[in-house]
Each structure stands twice: as structure tokens, then as C-alpha cells.
C-alpha atoms as a PDB file:
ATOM      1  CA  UNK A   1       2.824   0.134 -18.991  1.00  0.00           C
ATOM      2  CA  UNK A   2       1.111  -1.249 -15.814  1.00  0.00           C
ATOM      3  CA  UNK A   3      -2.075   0.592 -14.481  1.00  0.00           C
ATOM      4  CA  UNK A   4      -2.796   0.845 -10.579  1.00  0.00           C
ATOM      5  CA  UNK A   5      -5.683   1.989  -9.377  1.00  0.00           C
ATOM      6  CA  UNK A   6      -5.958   2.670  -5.627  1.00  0.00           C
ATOM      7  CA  UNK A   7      -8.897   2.711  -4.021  1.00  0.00           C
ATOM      8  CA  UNK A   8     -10.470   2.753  -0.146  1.00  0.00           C
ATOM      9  CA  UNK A   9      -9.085   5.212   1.712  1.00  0.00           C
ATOM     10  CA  UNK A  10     -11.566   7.882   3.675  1.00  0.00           C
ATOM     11  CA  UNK A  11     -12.089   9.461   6.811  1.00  0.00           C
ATOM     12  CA  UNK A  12     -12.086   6.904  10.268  1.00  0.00           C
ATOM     13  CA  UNK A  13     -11.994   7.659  14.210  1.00  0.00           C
ATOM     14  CA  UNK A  14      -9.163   6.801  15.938  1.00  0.00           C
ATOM     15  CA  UNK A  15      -8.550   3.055  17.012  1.00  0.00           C
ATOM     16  CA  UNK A  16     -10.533   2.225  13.676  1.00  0.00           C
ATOM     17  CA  UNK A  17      -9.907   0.277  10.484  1.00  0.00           C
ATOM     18  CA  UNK A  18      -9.383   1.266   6.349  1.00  0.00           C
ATOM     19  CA  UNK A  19      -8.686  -1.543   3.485  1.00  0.00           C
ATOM     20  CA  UNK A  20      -7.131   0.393   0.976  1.00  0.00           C
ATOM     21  CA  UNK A  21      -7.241  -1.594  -2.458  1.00  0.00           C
ATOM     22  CA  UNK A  22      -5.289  -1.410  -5.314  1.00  0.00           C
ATOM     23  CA  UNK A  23      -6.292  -2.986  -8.777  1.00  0.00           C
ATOM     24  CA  UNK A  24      -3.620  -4.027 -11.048  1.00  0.00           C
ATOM     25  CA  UNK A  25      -6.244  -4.188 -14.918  1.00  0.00           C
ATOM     26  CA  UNK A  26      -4.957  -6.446 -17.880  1.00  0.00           C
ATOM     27  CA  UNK A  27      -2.386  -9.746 -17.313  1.00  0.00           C
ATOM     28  CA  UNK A  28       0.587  -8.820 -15.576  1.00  0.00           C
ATOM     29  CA  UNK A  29      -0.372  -8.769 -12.206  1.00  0.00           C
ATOM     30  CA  UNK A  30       1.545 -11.902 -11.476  1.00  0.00           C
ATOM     31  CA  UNK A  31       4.923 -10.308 -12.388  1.00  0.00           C
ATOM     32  CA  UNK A  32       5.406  -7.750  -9.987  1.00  0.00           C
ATOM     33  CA  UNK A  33       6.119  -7.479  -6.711  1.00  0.00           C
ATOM     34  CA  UNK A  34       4.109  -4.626  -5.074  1.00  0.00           C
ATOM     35  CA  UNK A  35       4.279  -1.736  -2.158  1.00  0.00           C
ATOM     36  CA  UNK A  36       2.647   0.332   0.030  1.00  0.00           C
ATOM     37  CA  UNK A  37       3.978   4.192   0.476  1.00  0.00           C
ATOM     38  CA  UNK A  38       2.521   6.903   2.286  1.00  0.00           C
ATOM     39  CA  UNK A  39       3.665  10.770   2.326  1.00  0.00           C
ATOM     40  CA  UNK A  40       2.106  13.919   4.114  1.00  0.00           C
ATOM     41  CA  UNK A  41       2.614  17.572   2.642  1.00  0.00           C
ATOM     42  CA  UNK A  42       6.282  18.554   3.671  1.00  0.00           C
ATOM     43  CA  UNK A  43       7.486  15.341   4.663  1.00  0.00           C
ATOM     44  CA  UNK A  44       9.115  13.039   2.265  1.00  0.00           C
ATOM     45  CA  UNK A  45       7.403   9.189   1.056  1.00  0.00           C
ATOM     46  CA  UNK A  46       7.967   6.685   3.599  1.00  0.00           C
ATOM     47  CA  UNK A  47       7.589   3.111   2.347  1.00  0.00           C
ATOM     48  CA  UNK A  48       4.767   1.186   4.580  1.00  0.00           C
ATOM     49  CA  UNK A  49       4.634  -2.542   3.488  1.00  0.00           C
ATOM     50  CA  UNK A  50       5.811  -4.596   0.277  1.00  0.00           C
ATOM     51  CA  UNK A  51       4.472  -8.309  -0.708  1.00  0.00           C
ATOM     52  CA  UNK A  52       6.399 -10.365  -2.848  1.00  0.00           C
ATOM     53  CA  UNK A  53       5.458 -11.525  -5.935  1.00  0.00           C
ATOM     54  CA  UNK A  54       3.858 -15.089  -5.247  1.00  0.00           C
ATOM     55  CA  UNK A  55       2.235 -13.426  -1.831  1.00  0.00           C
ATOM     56  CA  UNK A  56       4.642 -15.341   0.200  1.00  0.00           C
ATOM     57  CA  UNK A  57       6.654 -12.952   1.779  1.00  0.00           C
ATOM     58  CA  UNK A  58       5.887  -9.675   3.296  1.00  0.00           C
ATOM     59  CA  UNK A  59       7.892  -6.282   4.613  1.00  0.00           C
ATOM     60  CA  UNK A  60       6.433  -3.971   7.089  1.00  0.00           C
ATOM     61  CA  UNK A  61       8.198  -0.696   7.937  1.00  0.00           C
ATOM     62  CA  UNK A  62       8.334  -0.684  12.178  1.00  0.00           C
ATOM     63  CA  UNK A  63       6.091   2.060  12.695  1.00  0.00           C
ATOM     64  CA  UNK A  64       3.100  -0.379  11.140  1.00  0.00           C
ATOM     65  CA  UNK A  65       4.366  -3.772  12.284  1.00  0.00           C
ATOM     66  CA  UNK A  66       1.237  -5.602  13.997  1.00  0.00           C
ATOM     67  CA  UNK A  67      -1.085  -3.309  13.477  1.00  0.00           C
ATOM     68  CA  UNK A  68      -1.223  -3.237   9.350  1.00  0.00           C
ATOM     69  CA  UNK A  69      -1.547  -6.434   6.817  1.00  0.00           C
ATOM     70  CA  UNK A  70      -0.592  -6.322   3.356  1.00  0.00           C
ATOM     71  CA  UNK A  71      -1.741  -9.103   0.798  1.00  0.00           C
ATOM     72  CA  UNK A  72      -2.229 -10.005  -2.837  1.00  0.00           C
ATOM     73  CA  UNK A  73      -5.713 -11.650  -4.477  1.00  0.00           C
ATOM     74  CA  UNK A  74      -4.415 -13.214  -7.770  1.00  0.00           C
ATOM     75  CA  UNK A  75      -8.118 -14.052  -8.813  1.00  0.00           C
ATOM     76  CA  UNK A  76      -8.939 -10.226  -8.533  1.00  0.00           C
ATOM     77  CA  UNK A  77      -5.640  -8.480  -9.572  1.00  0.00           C
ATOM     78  CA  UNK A  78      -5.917  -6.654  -6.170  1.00  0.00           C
ATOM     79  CA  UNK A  79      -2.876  -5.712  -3.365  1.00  0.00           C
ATOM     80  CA  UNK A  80      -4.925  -4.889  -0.367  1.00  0.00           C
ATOM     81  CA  UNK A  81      -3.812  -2.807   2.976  1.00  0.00           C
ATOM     82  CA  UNK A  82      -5.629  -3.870   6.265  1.00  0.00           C
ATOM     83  CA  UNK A  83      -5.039  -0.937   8.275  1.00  0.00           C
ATOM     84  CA  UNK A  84      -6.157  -1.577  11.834  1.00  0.00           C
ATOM     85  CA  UNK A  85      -5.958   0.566  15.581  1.00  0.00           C
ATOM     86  CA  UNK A  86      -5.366   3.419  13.655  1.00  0.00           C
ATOM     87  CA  UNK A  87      -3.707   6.723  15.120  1.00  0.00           C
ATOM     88  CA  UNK A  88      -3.757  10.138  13.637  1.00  0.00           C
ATOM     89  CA  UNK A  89       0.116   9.673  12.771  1.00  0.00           C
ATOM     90  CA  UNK A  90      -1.534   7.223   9.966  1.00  0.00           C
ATOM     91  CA  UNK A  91      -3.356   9.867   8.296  1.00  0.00           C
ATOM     92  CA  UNK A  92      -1.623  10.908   5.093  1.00  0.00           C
ATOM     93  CA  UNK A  93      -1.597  10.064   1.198  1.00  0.00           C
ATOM     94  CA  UNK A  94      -1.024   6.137   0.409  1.00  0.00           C
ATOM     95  CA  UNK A  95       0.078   4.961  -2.840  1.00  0.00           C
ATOM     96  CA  UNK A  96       0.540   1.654  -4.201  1.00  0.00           C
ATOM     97  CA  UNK A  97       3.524   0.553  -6.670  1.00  0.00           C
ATOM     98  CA  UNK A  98       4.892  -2.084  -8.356  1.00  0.00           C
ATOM     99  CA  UNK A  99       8.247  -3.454  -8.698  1.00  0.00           C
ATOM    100  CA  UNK A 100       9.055  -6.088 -11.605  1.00  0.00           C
ATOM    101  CA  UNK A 101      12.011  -7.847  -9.439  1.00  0.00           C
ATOM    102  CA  UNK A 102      11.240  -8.165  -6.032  1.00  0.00           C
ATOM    103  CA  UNK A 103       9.833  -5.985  -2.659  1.00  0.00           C
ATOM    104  CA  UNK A 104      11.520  -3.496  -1.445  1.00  0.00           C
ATOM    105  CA  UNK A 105      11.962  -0.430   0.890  1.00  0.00           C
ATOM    106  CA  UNK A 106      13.354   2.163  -1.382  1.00  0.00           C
ATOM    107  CA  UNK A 107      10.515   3.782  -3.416  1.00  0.00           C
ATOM    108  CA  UNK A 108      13.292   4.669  -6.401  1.00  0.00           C
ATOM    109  CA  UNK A 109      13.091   1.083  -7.174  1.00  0.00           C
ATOM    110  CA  UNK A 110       9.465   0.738  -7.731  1.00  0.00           C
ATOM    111  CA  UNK A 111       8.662   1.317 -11.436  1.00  0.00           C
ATOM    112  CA  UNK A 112       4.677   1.916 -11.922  1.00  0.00           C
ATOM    113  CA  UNK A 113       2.665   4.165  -9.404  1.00  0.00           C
ATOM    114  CA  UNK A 114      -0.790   4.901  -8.335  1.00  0.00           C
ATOM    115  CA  UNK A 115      -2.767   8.458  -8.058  1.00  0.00           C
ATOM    116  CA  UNK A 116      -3.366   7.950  -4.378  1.00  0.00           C
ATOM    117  CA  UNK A 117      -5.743   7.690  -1.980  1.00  0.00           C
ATOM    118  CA  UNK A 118      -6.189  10.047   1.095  1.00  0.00           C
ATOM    119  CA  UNK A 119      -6.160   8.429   4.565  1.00  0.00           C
ATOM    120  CA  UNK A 120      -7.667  10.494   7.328  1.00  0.00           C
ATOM    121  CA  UNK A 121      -7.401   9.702  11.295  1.00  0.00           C
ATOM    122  CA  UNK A 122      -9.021  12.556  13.591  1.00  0.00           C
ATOM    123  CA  UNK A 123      -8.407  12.189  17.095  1.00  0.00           C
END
């Protein structure tokens, strides 16, 4: 069993910037791969960004491409979001997850999952 803990997310202005963190407790970190998802109430989980499991590689879905960083601290078991320019759009649920093979887009493939952490953008 792998425990994520998210952690960071809050209320920002427009245009402004949230580091969402997620801690990965206990030795495993190095064996998974890990994502980003968001959702909103109605609307189904979209996936956000993925980093591979030596930090090397990185996936960004297009609607977050330039404007958010994900990336992996091995010394702190950590998979942070940099979330920059953000636009009300952004504002939703994020969760992180972990996949024990490799990153990917489809959220069925992910095995372990976080609680959450709310994102808010007002206008």
C-alpha cells in the first residue's frame, strides 16, 4: 500500500501561482511513476501532468503546457505541481497518483491515489 498525501492547494487571484505537493511516506517512492489529475463537480477527471519514474521525462495535457511544471524531489519523497498564470478554468480538485510502470494519461492505470486538494482561481 503506498500513501500520498497532497498538500498546497488554496485560494489565488488570477494570473497567480500554487505549488501543490504531494508526499509519498516510507521507501518506495523511487518505484513509481507519478500524476497529476484534476476534476470539478459534474465533469469527469482530466489527467494534468505525469513524471516518470527517474524525473527524466515529463507529460503535460495541452490545456497546461507552458504554463504548469511537474517534478520529483527524491531526497524528500515529494511530486510537486508549479502552477503558474493561473485562470479560473484551473480551479478545481487536484489529486496526485502513482503508477508502478510508467506515466501515463489514463487515470485507470494509476494504482494509489491521494484525498485531494482544492484549487481555487477567482477572476
Amino acid at each position: 500500500q503506498v500513501q500520498l498525501v497532497e498538500s498546497g492547494g488554496g485560494l489565488v487571484q488570477a494570473g497567480g501561482s500554487l505549488r501543490p505537493s504531494c508526499a509519498v511516506p516510507g521507501r518506495t517512492f523511487s518505484m513509481y511513476a507519478f500524476g497529476w489529475f484534476r476534476q470539478t463537480p459534474g465533469k469527469e477527471r482530466e489527467f494534468v501532468a505525469a513524471v516518470s519514474r527517474s524525473g527524466g521525462s515529463t507529460l503535460y495535457a495541452e490545456s497546461v503546457k507552458g504554463g504548469f511544471t511537474i517534478s520529483r524531489d527524491i531526497a524528500k519523497n515529494t511530486v510537486y505541481l508549479e502552477m503558474n498564470s493561473l485562470k479560473p478554468e484551473d480551479t478545481a480538485v487536484y489529486y496526485c497518483a502513482a503508477n508502478s510502470v510508467f506515466m501515463v494519461v489514463a487515470g485507470d492505470e494509476y494504482d494509489y491515489w491521494g484525498q485531494g486538494t482544492q484549487v481555487t482561481v477567482s477572476s
